[in-house]
C-alpha atoms as a PDB file:
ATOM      1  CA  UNK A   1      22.888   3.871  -1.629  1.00  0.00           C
ATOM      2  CA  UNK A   2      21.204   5.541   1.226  1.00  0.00           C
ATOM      3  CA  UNK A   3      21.439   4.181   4.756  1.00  0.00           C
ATOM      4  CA  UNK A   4      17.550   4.196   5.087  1.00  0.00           C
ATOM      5  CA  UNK A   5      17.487   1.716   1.697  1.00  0.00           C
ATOM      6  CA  UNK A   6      20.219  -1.026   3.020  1.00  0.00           C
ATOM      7  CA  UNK A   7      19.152  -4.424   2.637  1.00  0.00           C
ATOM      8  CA  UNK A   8      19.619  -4.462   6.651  1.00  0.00           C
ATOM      9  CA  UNK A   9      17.173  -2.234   7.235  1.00  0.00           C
ATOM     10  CA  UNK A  10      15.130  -3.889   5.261  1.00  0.00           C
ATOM     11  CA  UNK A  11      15.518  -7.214   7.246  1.00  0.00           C
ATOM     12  CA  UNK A  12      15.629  -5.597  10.441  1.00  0.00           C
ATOM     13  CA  UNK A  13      11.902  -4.397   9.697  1.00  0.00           C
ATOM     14  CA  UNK A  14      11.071  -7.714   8.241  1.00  0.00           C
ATOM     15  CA  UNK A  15      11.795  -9.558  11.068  1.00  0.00           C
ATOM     16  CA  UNK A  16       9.757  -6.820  13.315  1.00  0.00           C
ATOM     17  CA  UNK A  17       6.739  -8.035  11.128  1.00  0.00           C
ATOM     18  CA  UNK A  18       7.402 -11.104  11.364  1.00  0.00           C
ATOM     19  CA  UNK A  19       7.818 -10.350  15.949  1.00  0.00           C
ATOM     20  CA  UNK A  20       4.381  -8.661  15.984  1.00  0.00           C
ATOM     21  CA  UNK A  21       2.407 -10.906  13.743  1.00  0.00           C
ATOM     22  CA  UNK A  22       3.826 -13.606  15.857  1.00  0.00           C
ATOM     23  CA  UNK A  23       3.011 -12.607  19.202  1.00  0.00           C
ATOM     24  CA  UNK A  24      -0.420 -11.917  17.476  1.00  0.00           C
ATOM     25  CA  UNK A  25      -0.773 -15.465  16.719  1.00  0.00           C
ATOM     26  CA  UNK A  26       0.853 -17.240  19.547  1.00  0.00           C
ATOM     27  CA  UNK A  27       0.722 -14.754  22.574  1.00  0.00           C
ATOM     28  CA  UNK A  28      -1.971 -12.172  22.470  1.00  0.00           C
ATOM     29  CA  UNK A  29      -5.021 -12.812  24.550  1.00  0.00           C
ATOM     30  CA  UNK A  30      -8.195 -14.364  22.816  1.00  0.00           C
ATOM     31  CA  UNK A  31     -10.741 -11.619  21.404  1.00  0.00           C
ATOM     32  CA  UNK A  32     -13.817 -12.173  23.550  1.00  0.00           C
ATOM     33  CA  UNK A  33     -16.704 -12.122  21.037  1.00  0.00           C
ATOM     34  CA  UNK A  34     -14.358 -13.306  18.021  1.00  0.00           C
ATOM     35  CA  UNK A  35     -12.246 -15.732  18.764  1.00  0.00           C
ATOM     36  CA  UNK A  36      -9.106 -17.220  17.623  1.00  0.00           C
ATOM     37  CA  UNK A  37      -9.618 -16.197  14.115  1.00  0.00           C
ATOM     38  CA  UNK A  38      -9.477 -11.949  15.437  1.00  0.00           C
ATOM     39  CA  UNK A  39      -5.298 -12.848  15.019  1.00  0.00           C
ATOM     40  CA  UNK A  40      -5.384 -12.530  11.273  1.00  0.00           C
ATOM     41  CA  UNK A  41      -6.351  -8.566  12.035  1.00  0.00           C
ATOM     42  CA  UNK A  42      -2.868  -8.553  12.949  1.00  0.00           C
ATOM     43  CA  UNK A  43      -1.592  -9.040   9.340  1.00  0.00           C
ATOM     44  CA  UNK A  44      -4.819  -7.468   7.984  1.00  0.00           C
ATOM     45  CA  UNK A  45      -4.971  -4.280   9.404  1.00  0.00           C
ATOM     46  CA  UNK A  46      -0.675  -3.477   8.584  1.00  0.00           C
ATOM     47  CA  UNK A  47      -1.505  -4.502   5.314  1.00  0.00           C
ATOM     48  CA  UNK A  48      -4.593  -2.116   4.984  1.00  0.00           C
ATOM     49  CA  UNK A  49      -2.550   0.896   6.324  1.00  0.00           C
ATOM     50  CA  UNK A  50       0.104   0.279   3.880  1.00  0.00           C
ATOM     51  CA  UNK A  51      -1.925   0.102   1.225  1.00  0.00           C
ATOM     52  CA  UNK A  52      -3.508   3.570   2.354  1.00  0.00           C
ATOM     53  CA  UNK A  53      -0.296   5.122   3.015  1.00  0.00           C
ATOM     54  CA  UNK A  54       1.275   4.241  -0.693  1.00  0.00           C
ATOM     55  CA  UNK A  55      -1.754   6.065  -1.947  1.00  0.00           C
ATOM     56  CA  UNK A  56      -0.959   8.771  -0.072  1.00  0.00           C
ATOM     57  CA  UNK A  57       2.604   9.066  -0.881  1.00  0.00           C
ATOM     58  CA  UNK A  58       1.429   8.801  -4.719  1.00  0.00           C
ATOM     59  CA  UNK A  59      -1.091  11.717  -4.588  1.00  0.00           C
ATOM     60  CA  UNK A  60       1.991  13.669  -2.931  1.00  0.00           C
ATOM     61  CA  UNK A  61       4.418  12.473  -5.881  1.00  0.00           C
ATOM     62  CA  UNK A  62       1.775  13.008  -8.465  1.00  0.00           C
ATOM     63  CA  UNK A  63       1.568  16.350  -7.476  1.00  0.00           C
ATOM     64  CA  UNK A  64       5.005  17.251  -7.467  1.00  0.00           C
ATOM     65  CA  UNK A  65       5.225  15.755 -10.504  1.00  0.00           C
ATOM     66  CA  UNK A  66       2.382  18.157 -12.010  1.00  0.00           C
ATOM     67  CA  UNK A  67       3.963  21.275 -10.119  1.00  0.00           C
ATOM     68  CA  UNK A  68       7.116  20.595 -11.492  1.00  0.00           C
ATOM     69  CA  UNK A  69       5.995  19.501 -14.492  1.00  0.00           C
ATOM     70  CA  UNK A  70       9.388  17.252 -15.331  1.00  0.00           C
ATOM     71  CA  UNK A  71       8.335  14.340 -17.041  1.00  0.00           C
ATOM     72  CA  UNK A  72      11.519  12.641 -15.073  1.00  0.00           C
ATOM     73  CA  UNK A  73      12.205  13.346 -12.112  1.00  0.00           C
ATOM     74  CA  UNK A  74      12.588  11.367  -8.593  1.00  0.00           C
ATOM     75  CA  UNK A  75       8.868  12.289  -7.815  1.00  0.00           C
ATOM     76  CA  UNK A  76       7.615  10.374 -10.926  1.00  0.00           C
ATOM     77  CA  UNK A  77       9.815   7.180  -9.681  1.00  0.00           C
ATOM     78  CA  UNK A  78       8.237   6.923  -6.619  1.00  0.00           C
ATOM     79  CA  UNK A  79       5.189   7.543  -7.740  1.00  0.00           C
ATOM     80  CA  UNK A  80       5.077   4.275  -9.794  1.00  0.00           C
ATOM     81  CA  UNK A  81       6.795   2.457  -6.788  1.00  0.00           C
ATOM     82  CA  UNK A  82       3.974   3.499  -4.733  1.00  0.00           C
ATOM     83  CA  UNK A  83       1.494   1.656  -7.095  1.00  0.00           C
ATOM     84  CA  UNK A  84       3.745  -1.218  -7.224  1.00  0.00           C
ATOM     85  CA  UNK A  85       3.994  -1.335  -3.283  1.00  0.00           C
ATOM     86  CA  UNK A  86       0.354  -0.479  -2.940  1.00  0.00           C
ATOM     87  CA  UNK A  87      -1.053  -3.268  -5.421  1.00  0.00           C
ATOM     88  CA  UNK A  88       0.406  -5.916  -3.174  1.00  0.00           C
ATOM     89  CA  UNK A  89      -0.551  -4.424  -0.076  1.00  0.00           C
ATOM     90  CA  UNK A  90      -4.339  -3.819  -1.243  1.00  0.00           C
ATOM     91  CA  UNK A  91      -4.301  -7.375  -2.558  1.00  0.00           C
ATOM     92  CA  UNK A  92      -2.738  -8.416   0.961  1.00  0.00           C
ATOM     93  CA  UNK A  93      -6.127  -7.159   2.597  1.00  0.00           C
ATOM     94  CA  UNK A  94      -8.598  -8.590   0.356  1.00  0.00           C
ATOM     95  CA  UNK A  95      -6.529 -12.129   1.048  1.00  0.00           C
ATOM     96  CA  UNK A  96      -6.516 -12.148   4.415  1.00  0.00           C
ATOM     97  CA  UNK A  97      -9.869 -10.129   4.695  1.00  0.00           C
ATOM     98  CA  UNK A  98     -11.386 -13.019   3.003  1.00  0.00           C
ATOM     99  CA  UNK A  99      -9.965 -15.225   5.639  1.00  0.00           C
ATOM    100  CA  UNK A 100     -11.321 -13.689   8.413  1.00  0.00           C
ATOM    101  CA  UNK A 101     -14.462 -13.158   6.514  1.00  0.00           C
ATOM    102  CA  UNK A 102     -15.316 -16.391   6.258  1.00  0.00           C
ATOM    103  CA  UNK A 103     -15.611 -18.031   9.934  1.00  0.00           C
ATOM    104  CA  UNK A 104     -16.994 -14.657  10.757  1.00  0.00           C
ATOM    105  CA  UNK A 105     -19.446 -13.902   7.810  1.00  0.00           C
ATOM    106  CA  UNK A 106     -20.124 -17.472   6.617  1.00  0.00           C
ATOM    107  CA  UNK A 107     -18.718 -16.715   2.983  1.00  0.00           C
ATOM    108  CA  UNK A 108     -15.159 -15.698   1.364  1.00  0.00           C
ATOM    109  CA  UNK A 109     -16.777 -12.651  -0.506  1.00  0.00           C
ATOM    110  CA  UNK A 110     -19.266 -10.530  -0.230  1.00  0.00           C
ATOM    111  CA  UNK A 111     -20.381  -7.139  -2.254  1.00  0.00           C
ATOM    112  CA  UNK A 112     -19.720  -5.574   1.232  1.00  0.00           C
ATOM    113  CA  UNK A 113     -19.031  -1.584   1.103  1.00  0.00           C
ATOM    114  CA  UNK A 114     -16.084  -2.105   2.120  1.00  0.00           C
ATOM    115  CA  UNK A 115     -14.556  -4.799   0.426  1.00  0.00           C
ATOM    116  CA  UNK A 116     -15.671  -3.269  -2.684  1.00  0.00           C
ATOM    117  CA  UNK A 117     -13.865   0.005  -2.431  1.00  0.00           C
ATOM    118  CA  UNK A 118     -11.475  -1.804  -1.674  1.00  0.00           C
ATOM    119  CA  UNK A 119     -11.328  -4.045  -4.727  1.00  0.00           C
ATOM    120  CA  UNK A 120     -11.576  -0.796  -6.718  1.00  0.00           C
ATOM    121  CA  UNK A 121      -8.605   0.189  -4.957  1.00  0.00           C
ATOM    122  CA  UNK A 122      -6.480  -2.772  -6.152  1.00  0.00           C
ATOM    123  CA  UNK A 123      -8.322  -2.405  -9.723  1.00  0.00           C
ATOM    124  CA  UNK A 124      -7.474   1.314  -9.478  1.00  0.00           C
ATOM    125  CA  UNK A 125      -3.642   0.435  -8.772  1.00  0.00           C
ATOM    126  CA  UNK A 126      -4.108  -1.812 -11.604  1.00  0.00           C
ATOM    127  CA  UNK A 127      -5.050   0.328 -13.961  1.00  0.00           C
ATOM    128  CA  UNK A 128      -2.033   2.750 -13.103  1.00  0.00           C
ATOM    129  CA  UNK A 129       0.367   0.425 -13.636  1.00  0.00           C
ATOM    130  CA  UNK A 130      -0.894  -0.504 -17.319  1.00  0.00           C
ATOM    131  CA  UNK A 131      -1.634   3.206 -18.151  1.00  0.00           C
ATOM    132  CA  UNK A 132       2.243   3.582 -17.258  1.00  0.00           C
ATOM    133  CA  UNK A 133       3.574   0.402 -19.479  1.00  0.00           C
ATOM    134  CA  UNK A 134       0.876   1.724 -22.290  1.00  0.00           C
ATOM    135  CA  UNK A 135       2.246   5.180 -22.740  1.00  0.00           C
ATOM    136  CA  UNK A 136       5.620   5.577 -24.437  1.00  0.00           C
ATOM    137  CA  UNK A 137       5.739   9.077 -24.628  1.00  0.00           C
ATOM    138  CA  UNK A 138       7.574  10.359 -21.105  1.00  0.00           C
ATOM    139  CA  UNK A 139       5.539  14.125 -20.791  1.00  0.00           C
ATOM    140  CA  UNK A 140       2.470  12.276 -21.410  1.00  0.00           C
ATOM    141  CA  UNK A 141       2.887   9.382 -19.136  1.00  0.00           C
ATOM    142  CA  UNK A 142       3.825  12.115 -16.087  1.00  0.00           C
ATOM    143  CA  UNK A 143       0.720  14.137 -16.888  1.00  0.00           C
ATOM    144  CA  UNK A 144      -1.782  11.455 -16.847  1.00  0.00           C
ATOM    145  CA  UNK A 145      -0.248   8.876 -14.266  1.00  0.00           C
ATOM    146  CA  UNK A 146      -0.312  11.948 -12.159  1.00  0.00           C
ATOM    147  CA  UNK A 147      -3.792  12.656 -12.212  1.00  0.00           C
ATOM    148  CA  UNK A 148      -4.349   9.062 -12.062  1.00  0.00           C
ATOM    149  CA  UNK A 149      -2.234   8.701  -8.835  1.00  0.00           C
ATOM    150  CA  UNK A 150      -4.204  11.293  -7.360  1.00  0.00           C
ATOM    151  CA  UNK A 151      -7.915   9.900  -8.280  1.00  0.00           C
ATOM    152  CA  UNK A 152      -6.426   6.712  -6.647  1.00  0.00           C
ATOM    153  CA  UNK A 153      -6.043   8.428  -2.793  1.00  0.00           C
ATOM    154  CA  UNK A 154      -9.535   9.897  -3.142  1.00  0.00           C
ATOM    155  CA  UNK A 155     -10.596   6.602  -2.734  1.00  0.00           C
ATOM    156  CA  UNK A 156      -9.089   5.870   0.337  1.00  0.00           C
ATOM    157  CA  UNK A 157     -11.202   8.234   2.643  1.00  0.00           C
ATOM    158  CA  UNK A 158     -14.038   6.108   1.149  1.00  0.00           C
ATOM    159  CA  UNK A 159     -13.216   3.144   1.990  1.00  0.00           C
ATOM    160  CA  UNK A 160     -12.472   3.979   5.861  1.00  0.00           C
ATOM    161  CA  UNK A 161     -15.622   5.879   5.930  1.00  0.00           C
ATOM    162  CA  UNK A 162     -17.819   2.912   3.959  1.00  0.00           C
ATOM    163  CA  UNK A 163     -18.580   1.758   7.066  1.00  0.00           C
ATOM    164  CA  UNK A 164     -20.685   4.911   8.508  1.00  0.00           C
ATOM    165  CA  UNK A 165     -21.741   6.001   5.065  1.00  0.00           C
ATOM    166  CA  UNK A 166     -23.419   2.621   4.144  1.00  0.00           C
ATOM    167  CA  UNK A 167     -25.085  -0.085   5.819  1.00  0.00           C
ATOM    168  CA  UNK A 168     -22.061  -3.074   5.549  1.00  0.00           C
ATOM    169  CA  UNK A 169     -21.231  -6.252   7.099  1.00  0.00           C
ATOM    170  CA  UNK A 170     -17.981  -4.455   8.878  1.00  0.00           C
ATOM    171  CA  UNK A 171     -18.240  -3.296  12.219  1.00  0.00           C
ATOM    172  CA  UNK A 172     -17.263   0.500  12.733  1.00  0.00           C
ATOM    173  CA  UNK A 173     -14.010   1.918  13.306  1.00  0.00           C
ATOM    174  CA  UNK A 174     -12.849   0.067  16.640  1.00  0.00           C
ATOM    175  CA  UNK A 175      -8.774   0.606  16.766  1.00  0.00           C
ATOM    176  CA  UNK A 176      -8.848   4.077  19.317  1.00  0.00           C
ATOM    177  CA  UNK A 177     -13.027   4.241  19.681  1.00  0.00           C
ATOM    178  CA  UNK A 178     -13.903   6.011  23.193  1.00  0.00           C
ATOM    179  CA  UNK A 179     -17.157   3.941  22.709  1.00  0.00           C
ATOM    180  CA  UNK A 180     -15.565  -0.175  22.315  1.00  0.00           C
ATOM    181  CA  UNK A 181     -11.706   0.261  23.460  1.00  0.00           C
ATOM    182  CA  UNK A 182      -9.994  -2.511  23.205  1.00  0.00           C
ATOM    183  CA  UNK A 183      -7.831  -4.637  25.567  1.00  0.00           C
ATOM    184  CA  UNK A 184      -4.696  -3.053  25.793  1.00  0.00           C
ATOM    185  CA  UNK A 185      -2.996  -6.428  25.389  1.00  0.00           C
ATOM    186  CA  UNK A 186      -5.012  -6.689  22.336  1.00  0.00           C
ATOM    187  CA  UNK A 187      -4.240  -3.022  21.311  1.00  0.00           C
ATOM    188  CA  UNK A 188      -0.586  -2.416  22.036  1.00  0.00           C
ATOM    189  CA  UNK A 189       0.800  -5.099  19.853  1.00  0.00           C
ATOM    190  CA  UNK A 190      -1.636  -4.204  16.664  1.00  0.00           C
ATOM    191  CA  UNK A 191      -0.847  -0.652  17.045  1.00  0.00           C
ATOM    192  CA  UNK A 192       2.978  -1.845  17.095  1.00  0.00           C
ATOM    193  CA  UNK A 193       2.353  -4.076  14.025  1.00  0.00           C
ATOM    194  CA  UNK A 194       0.999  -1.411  12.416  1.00  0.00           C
ATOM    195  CA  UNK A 195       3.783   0.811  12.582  1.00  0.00           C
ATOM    196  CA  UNK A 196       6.652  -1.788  11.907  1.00  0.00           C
ATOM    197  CA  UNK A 197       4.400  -2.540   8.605  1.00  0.00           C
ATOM    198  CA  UNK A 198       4.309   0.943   7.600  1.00  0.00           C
ATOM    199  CA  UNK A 199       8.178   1.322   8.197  1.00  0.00           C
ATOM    200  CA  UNK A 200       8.642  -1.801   5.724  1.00  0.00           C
ATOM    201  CA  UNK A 201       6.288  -0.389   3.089  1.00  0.00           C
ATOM    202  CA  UNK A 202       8.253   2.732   3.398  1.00  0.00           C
ATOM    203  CA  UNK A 203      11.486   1.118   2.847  1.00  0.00           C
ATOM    204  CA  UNK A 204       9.821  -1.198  -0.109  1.00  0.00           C
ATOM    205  CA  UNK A 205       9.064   2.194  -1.365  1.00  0.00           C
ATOM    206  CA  UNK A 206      12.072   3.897  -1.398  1.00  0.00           C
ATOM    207  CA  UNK A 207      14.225   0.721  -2.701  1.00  0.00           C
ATOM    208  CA  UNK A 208      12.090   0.441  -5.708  1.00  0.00           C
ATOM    209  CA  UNK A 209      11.733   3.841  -6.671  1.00  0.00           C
ATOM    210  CA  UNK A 210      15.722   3.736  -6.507  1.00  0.00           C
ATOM    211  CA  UNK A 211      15.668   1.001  -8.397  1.00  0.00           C
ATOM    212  CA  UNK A 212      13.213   2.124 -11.438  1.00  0.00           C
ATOM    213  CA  UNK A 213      15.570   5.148 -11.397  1.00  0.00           C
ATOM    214  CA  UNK A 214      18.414   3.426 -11.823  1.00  0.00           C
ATOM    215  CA  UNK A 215      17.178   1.682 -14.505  1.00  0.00           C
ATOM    216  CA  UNK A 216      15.650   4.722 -16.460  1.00  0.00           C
ATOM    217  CA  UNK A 217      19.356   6.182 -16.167  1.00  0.00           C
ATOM    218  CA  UNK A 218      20.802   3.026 -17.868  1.00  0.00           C
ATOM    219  CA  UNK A 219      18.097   2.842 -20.597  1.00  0.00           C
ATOM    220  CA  UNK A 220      18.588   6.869 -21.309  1.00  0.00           C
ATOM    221  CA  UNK A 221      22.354   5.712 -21.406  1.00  0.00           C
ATOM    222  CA  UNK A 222      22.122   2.921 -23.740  1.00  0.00           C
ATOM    223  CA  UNK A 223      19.788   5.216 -25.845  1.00  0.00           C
ATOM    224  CA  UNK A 224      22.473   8.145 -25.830  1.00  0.00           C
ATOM    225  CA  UNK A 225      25.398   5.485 -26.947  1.00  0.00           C
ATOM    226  CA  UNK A 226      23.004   4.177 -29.713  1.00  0.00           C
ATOM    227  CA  UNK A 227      22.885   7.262 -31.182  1.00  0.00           C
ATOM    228  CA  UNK A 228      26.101   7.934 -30.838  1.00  0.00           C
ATOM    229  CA  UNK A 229      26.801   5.582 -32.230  1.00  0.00           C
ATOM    230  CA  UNK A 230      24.999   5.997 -35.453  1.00  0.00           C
ATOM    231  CA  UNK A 231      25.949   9.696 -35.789  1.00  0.00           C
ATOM    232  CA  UNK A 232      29.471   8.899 -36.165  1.00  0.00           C
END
């Protein structure tokens, strides 16, 4: 197993999340025109960054996959560990959207641009993951999860630009804006979050891709001695 997949690397990063969402909660400053409830964003926005960056590691996969055109291959692996790892991270934002929604907005859900490119997002995952358990034939499962996988990432660019596109409930882009900058006690430790998130969702990644490989190779295995088996 690779150094960058031990399970202490794993922790090491889990407990960093679990460092920068705390100070969020219990040390950061209070946001002047939001409040106490602004702290969630600390959770929120990691999660939402994840998400974006599994779809971007599955267009990248999905392409390799359709350059290379292997119907197994390490590429393909990751690829369906990046839906895995993106479903819960897309799901992750719509949870604790919705709870920072609510004191803000007045309501849990709302047909908001955002929020609903983002659902289609988690739908979208979805979908990936059942055309991959659907399809039994390997060169046809590559072909089409792979143009699937890349359909997924176009919609990320539309949900971080719903905001200027369409009229929404969201405010605009705030992290690094010239126009609103943020306190850099408020700033520091959400950028920080956001990169100790994106290391874990990396690792979560990698590990499962490993570990849908691994199993492939013992199922191709088991399939080899059956026949084997009933040649002789």
């Amino acid at each position: 197993m690779s150094i960058i997949s031990t399970p202490i690397l794993g922790v090491l990063l889990l407990s960093g999340v679990f460092a920068t969402w705390g100070y969020g909660i219990f040390r950061a400053p209070t946001e002047f025109y939001q409040g106490e409830v602004y702290r969630i964003l600390y959770l929120h926005v990691p999660c939402a960054f994840s998400a974006f960056l599994s779809a971007f590691v599955l267009c990248i996969c999905s392409l390799r996959v359709l350059l290379q055109k292997s119907a197994a291959s390490m590429s393909l692996w990751t690829a369906r560990a990046c839906a895995e790892v993106g479903l819960i991270y897309t799901l992750l934002t719509l949870f604790t959207g919705s709870i920072w929604g609510y004191p803000t907005w007045g309501v849990w859900w709302t047909w908001d641009a955002r929020l609903t490119t983002t659902l289609i997002l988690a739908f979208l995952y979805g979908c990936y993951l059942l055309l991959w358990n659907t399809l039994d034939s390997y060169p046809l499962r590559a072909k089409v999860c792979s143009v699937f996988g890349i359909l997924i990432f176009l919609d990320v660019p539309i949900i971080y630009k719903s905001v200027t596109w369409w009229r929404t409930l969201h405010q605009p882009p705030s992290l690094l804006s010239p126009s609103a900058p943020m306190s850099s006690e408020i700033l520091y430790p959400l950028v920080a979050s956001i990169f100790v998130m994106l290391g874990f969702a990396a690792w979560l990644i990698l590990l499962r891709s490993q570990n849908i490989q691994t199993h492939n190779e013992i199922e191709e295995s088991l399939c080899h001695t059956a026949h084997g088996g009933t040649l002789s």
